[in-house]
C-alpha atoms as a PDB file:
ATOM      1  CA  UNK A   1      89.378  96.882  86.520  1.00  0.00           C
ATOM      2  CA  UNK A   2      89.177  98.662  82.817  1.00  0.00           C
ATOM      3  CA  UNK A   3      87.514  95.124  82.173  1.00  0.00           C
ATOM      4  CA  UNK A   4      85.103  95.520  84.495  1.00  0.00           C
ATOM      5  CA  UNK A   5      83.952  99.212  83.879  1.00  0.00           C
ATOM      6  CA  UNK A   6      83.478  98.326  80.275  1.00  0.00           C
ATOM      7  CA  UNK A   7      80.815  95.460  81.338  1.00  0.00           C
ATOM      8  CA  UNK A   8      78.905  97.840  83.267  1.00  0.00           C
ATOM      9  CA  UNK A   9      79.321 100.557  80.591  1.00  0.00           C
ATOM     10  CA  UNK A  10      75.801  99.099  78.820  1.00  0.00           C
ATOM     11  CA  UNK A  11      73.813  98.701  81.945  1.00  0.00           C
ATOM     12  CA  UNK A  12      74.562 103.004  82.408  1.00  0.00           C
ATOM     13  CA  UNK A  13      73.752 103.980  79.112  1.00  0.00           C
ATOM     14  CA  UNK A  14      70.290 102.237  78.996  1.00  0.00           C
ATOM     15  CA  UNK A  15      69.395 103.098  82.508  1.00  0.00           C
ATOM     16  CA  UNK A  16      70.489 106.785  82.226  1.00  0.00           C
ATOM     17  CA  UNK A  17      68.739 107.144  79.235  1.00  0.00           C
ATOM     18  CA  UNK A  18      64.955 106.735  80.865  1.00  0.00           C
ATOM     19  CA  UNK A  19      66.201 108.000  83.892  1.00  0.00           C
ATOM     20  CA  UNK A  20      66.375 111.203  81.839  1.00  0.00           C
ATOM     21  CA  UNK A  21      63.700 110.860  80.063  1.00  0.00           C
ATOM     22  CA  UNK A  22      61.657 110.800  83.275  1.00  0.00           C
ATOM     23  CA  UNK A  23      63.823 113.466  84.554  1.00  0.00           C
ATOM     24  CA  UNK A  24      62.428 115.349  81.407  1.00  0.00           C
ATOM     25  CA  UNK A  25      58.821 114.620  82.247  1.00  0.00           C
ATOM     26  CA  UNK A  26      59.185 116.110  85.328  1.00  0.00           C
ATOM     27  CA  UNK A  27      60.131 118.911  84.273  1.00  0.00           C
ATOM     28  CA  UNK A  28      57.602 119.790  82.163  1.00  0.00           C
ATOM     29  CA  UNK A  29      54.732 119.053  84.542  1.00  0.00           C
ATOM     30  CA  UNK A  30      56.982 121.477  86.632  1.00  0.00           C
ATOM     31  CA  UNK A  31      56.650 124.411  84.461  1.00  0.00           C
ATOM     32  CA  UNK A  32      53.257 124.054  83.985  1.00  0.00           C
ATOM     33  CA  UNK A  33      52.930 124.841  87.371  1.00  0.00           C
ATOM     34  CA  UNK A  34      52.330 128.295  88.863  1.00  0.00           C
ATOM     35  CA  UNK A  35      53.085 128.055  92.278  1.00  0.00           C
ATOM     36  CA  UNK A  36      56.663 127.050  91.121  1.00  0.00           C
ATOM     37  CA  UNK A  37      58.677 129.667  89.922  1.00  0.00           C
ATOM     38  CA  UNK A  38      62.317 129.394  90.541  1.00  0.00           C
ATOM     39  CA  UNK A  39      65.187 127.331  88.925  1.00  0.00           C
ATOM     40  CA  UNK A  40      66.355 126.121  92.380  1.00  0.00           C
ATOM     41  CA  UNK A  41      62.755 124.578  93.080  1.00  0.00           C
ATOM     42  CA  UNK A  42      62.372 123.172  89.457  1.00  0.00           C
ATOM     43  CA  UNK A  43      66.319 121.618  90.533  1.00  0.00           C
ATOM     44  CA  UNK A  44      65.013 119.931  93.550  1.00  0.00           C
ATOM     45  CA  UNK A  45      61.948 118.399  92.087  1.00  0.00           C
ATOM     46  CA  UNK A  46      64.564 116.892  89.274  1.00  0.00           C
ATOM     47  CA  UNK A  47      66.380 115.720  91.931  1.00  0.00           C
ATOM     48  CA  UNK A  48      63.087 114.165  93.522  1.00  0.00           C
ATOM     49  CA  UNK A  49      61.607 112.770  90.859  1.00  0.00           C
ATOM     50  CA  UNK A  50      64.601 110.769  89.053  1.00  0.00           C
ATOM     51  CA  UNK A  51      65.670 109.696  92.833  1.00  0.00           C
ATOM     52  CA  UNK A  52      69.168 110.615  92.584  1.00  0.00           C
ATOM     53  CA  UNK A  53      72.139 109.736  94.273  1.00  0.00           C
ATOM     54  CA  UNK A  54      75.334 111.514  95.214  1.00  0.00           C
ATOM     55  CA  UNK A  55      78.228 108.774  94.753  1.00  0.00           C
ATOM     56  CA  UNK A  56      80.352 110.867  96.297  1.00  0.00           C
ATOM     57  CA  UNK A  57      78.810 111.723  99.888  1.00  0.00           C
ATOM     58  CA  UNK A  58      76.561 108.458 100.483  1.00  0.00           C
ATOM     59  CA  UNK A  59      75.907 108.440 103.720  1.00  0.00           C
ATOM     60  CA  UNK A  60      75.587 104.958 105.869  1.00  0.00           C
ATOM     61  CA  UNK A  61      71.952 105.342 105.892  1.00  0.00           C
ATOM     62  CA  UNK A  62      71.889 105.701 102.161  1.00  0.00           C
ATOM     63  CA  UNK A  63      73.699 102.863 101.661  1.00  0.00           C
ATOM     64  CA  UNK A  64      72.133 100.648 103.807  1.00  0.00           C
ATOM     65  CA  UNK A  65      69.263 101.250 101.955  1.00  0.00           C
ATOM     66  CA  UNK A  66      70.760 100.993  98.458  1.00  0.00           C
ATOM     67  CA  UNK A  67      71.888  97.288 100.039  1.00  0.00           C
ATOM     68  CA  UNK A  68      68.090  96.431 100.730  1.00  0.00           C
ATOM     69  CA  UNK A  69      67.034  97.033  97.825  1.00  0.00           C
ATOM     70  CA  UNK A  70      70.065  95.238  95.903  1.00  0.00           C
ATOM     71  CA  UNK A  71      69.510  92.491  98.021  1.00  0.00           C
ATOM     72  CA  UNK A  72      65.896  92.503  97.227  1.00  0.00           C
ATOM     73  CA  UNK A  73      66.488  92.051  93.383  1.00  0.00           C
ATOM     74  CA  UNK A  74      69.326  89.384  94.143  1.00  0.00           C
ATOM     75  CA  UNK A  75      66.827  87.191  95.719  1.00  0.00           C
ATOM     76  CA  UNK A  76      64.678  87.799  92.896  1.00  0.00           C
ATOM     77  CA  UNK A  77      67.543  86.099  90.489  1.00  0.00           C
ATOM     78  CA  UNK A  78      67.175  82.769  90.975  1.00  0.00           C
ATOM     79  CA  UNK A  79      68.925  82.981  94.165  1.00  0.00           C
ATOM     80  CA  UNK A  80      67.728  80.817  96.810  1.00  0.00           C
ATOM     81  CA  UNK A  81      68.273  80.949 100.134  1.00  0.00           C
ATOM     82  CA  UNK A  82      68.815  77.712 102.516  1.00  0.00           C
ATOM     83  CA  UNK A  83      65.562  77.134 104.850  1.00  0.00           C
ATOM     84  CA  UNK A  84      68.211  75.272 107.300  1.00  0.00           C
ATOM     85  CA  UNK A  85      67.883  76.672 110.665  1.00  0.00           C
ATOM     86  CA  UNK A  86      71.281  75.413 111.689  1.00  0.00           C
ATOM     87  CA  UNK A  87      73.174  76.367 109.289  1.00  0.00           C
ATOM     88  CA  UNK A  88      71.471  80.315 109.065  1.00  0.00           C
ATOM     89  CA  UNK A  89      72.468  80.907 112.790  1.00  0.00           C
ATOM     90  CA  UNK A  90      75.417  79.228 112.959  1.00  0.00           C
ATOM     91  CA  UNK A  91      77.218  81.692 110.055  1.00  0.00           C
ATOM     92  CA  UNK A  92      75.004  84.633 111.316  1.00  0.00           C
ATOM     93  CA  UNK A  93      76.555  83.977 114.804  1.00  0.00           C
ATOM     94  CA  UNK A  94      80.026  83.740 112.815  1.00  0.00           C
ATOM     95  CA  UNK A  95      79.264  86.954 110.757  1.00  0.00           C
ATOM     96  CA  UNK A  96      78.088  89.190 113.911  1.00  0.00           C
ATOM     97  CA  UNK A  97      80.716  88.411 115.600  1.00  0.00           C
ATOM     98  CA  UNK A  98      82.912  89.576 112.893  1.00  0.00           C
ATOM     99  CA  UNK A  99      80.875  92.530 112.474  1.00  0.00           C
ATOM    100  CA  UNK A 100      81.194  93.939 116.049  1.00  0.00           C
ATOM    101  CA  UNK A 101      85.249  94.171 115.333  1.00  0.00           C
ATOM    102  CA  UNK A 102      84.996  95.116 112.102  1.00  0.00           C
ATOM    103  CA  UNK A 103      86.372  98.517 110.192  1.00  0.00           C
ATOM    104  CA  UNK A 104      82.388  99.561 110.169  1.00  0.00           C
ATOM    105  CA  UNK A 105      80.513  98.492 113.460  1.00  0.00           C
ATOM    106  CA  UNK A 106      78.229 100.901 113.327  1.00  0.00           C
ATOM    107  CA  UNK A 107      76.133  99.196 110.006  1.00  0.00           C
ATOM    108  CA  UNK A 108      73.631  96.861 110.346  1.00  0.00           C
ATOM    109  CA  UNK A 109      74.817  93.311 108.784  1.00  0.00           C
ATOM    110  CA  UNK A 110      72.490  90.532 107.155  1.00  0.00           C
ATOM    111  CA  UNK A 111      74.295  87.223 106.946  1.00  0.00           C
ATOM    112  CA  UNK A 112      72.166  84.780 104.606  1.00  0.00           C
ATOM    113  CA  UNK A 113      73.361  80.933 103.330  1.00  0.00           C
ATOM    114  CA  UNK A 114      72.108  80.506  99.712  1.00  0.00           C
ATOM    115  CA  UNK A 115      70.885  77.255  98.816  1.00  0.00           C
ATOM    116  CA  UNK A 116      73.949  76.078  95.980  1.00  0.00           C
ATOM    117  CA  UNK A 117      76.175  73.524  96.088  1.00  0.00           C
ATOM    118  CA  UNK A 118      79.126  75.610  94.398  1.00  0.00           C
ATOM    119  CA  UNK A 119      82.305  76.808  96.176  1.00  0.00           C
ATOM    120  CA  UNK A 120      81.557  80.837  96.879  1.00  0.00           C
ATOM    121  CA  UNK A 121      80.581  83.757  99.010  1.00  0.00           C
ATOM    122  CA  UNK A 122      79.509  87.069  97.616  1.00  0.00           C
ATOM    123  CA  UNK A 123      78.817  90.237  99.528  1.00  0.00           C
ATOM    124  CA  UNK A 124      77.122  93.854  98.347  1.00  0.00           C
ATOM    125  CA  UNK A 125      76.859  97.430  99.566  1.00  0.00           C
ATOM    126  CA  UNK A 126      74.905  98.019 103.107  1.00  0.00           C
ATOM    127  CA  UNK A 127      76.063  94.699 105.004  1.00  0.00           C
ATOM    128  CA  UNK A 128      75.178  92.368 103.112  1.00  0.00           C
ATOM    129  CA  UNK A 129      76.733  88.980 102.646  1.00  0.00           C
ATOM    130  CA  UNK A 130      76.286  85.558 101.104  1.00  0.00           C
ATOM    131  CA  UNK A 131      77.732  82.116 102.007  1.00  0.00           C
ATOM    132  CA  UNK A 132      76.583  78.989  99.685  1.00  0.00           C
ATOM    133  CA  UNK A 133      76.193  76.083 101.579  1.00  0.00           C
ATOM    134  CA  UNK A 134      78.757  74.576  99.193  1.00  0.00           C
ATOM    135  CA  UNK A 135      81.181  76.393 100.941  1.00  0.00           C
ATOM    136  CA  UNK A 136      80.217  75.836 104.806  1.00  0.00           C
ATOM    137  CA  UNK A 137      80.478  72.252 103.381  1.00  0.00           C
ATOM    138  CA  UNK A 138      84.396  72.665 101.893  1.00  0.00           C
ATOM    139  CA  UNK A 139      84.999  74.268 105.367  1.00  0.00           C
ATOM    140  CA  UNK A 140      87.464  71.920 107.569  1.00  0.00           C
ATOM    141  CA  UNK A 141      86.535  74.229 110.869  1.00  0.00           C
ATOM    142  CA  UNK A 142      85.014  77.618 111.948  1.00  0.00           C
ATOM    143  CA  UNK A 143      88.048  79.724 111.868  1.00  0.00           C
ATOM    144  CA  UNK A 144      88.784  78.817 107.606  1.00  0.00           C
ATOM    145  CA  UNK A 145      84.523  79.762 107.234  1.00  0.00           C
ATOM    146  CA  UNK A 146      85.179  82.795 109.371  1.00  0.00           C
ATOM    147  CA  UNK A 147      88.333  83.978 107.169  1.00  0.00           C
ATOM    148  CA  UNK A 148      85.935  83.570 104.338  1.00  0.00           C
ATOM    149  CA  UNK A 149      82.728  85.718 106.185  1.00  0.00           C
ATOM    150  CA  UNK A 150      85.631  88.175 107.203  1.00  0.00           C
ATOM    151  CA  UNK A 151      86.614  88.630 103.421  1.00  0.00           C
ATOM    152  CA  UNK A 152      83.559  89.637 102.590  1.00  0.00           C
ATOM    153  CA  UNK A 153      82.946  91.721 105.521  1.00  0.00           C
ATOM    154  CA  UNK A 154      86.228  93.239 103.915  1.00  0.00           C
ATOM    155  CA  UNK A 155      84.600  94.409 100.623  1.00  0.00           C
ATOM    156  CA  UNK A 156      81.375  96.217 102.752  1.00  0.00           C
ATOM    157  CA  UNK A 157      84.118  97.870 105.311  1.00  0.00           C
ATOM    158  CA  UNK A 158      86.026  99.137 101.936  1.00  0.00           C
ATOM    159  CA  UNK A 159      83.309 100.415  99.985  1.00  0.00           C
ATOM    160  CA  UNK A 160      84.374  98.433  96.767  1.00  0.00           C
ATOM    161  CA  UNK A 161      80.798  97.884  95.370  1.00  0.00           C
ATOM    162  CA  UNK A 162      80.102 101.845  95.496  1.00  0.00           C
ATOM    163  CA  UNK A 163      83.576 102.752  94.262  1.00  0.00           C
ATOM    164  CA  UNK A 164      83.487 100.372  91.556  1.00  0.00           C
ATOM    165  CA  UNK A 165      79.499 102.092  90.599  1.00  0.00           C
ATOM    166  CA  UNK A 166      80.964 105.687  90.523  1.00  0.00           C
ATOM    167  CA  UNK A 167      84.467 104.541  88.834  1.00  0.00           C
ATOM    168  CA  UNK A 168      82.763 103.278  86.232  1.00  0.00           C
ATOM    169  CA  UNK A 169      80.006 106.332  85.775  1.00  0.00           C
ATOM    170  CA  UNK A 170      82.798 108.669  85.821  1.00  0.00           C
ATOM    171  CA  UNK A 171      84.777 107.144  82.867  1.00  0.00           C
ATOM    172  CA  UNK A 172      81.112 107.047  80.639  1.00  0.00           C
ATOM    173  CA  UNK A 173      81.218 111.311  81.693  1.00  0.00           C
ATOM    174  CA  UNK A 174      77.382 110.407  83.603  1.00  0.00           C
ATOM    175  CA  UNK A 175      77.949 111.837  86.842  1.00  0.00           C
ATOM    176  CA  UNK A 176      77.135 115.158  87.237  1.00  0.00           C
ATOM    177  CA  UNK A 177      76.275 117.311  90.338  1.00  0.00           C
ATOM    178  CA  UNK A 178      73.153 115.024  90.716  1.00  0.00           C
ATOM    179  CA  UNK A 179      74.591 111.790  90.452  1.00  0.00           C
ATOM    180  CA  UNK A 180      73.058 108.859  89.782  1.00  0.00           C
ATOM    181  CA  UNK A 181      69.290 107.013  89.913  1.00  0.00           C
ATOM    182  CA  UNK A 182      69.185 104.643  92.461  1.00  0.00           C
ATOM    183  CA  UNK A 183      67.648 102.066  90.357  1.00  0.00           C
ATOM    184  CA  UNK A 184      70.784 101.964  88.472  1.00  0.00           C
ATOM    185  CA  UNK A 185      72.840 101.651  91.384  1.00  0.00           C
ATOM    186  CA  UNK A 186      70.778  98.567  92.317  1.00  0.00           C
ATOM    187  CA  UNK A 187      70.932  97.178  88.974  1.00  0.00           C
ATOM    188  CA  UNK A 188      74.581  97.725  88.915  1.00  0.00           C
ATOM    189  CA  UNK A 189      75.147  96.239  92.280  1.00  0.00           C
ATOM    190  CA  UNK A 190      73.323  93.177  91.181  1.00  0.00           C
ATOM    191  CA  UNK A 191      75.546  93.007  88.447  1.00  0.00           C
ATOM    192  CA  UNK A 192      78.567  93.372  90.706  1.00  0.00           C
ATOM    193  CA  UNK A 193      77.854  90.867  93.318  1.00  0.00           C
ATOM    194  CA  UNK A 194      76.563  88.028  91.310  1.00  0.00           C
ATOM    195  CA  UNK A 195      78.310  87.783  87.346  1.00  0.00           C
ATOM    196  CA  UNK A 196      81.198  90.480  87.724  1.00  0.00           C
ATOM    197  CA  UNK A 197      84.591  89.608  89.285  1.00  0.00           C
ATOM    198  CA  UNK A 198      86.398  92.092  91.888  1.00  0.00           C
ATOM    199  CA  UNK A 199      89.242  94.247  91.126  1.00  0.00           C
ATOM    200  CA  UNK A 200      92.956  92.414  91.976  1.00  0.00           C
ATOM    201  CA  UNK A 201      93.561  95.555  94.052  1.00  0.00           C
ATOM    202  CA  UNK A 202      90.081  95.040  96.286  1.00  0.00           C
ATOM    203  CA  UNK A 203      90.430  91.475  96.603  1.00  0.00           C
ATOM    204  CA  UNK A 204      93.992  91.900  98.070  1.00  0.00           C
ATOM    205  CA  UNK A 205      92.292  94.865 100.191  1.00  0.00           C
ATOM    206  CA  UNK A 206      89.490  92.334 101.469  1.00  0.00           C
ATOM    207  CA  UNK A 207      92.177  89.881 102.278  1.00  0.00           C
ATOM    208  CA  UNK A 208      93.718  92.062 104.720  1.00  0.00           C
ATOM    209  CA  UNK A 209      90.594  93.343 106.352  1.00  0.00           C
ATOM    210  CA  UNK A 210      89.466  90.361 106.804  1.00  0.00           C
ATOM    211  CA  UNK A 211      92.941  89.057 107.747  1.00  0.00           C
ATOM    212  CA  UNK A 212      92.945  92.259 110.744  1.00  0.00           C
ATOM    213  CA  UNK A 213      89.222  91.131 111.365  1.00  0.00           C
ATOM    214  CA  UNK A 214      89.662  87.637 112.141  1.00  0.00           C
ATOM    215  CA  UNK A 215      92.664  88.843 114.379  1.00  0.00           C
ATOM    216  CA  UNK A 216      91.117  91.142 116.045  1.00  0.00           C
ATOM    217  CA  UNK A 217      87.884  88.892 116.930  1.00  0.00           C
ATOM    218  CA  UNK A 218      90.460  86.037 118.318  1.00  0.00           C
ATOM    219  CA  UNK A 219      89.964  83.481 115.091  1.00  0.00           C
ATOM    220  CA  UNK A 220      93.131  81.912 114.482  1.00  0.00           C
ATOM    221  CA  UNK A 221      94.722  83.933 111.252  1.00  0.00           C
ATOM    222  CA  UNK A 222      96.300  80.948 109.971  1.00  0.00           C
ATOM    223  CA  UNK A 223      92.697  79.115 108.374  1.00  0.00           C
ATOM    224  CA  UNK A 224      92.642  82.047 106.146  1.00  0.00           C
ATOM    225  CA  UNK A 225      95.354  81.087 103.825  1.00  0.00           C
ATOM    226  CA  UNK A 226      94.811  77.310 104.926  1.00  0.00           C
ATOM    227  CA  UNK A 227      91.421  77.406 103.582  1.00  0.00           C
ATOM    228  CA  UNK A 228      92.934  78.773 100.133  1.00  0.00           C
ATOM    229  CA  UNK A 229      95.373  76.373  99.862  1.00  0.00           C
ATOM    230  CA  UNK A 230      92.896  73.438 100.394  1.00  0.00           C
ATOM    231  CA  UNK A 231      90.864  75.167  97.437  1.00  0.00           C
ATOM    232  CA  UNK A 232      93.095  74.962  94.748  1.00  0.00           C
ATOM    233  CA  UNK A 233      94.494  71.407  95.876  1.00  0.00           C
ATOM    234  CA  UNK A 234      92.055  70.271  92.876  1.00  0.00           C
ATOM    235  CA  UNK A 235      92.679  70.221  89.273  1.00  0.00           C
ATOM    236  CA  UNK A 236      90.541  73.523  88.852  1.00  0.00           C
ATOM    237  CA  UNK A 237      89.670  76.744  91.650  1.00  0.00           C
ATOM    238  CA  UNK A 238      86.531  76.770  92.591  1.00  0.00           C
ATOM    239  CA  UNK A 239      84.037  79.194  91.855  1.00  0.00           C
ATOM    240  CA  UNK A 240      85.269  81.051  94.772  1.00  0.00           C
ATOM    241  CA  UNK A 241      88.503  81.488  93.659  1.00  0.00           C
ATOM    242  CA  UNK A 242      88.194  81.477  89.584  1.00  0.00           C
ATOM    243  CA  UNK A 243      87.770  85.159  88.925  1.00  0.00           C
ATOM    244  CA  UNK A 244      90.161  86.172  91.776  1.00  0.00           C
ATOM    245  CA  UNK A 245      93.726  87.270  91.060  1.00  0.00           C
ATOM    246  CA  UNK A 246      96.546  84.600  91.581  1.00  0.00           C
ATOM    247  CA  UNK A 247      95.673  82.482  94.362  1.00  0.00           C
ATOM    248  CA  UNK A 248      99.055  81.163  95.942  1.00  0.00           C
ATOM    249  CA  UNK A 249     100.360  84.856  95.644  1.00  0.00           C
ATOM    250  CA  UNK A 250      96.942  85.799  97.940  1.00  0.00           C
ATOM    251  CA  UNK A 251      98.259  83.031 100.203  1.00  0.00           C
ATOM    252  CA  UNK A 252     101.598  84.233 100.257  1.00  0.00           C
ATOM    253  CA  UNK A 253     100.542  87.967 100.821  1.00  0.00           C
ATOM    254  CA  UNK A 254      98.224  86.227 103.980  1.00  0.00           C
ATOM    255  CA  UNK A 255     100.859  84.732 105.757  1.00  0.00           C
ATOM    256  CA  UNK A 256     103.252  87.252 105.681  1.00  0.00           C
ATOM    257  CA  UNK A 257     100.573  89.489 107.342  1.00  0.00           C
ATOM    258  CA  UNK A 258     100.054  87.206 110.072  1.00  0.00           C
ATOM    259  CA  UNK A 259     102.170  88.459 112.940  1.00  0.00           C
ATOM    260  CA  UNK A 260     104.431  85.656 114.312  1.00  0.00           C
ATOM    261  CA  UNK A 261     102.395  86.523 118.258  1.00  0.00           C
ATOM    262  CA  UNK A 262      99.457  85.177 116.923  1.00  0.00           C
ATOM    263  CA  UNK A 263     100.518  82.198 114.167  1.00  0.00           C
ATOM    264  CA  UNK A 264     100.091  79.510 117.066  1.00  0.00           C
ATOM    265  CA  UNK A 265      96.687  81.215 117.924  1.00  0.00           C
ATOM    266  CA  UNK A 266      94.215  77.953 117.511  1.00  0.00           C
ATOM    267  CA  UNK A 267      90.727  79.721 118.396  1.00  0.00           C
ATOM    268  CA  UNK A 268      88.033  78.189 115.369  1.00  0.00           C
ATOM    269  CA  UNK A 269      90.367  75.130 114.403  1.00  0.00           C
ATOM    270  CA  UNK A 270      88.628  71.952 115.719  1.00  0.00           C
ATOM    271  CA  UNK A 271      86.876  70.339 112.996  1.00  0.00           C
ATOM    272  CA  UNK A 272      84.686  68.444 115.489  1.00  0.00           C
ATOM    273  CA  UNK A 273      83.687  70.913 117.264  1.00  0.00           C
ATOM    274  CA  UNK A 274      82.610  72.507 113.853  1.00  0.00           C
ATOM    275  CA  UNK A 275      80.736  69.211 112.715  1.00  0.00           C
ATOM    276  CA  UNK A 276      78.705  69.680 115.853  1.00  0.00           C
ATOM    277  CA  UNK A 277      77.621  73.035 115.954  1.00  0.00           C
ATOM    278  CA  UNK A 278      76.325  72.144 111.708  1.00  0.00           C
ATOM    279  CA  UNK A 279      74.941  68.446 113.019  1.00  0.00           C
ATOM    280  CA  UNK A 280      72.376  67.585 110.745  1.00  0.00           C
ATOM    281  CA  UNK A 281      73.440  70.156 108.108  1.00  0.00           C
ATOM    282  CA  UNK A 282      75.917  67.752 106.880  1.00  0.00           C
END
């Protein structure tokens, strides 16, 4: 976690710094106008013009917008996204169907396959998440890419990218009644999703979401930890796993969560069935 802040400590400083610099400018166009005369105006238009955001009350709207734009920029870093027709619907069929029993319904969520033959699955703030088509590959059956879509659903339904943002504002002393810019939000949450790894504590909180998610949804619970296992069955984890905290303690954690009524649950497990919905993708 400290680890983390410290990485993001640079990208705050610089983008703080113009953002109150144009801050500044506003306000001095602001005096120089007549027509506005009191401190609670010349507030508002500081507010306006540096497009600030309160970390601490965003609402689902604001996020969801924060997400657009972060996923905007992420596409514009060499991310590419897979122009396979099968494989798009199949995990945004998976993913929606997460969605409708997940923690947070009531957000819209964009499921997108990105074009990279790696092992990994991201996600960022406003219901956003990304599979590599690596990983729909390493995927025995529906239920272990599920467990996967449902982990990231996990991170979204917890707020991690957002707490992580604010966490690591508070400790440089930049927060303030205003908050932050939004362009450094979206610049952080780039950051976040794509070169910085999660916390030990949110991964283990994704886990279980996603765990309760797939269980609630009628996946069978067991390809979760099934699908880790398989992963680090090589010399090295994939990229997937690499930055995460202990793997065979995850697994552990995962199937003592799973309660024994649903361990024989087998709803996502046939691997041909899987092959067929993904023909041609393979």
């Amino acid at each position: 976690m400290f680890a983390r802040i410290t990485l993001l400590r640079q990208w705050l400083q610089r983008r703080w710094f113009y953002a109150c610099i144009g801050a500044l400018t506003v306000a001095i166009i602001t005096i120089g106008q007549p027509q506005v005369g009191r401190a609670a105006d010349w507030m508002q238009i500081l507010i306006q013009g540096a497009q600030i955001v309160q970390l601490s009350n965003v609402s689902d709207a604001q996020e969801a917008s924060l997400g657009a734009e972060t996923n905007r920029a992420i596409l514009s870093e060499k991310v590419r996204l897979s122009q396979n027709p099968v494989v798009n619907n199949y995990v945004n069929q998976i993913g929606q169907r997460l969605a409708r029993t997940s923690a947070r319904p009531n957000i819209k969520y964009t499921f997108q396959v990105v074009e990279d033959n790696s092992i990994n699955a991201f996600a960022t703030m406003g219901g956003f998440v990304y599979v590599n088509t690596g990983l729909v590959k390493a995927a025995d059956n529906e239920a272990q890419l599920a467990g996967v879509i449902g982990h990231e659903i996990g991170h979204i339904t917890g707020r991690h990218s957002l707490q992580h943002i604010k966490q690591a504002a508070i400790t440089q002393g930049l927060t303030s009644l205003a908050g932050l810019d939004r362009d450094t939000i979206v610049q952080m949450g780039v950051q976040l999703a794509l070169t910085l790894p999660n916390s030990r504590q949110d991964e283990y909180d994704a886990d279980r979401r996603g765990l309760t998610n797939m269980i609630q949804t009628g996946y069978a619970p067991t390809a979760m930890p099934e699908f880790m296992k398989k992963l680090i069955g090589g010399n090295s984890a994939p990229e997937f796993l690499s930055s995460h905290p202990a793997v065979t303690e995850r697994v552990a954690n995962l199937q003592k969560m799973i309660p024994a009524a649903y361990k024989n649950r087998t709803d996502g497990l046939n691997a041909s069935t899987y092959k067929q919905n993904l023909r041609g993708f393979f």
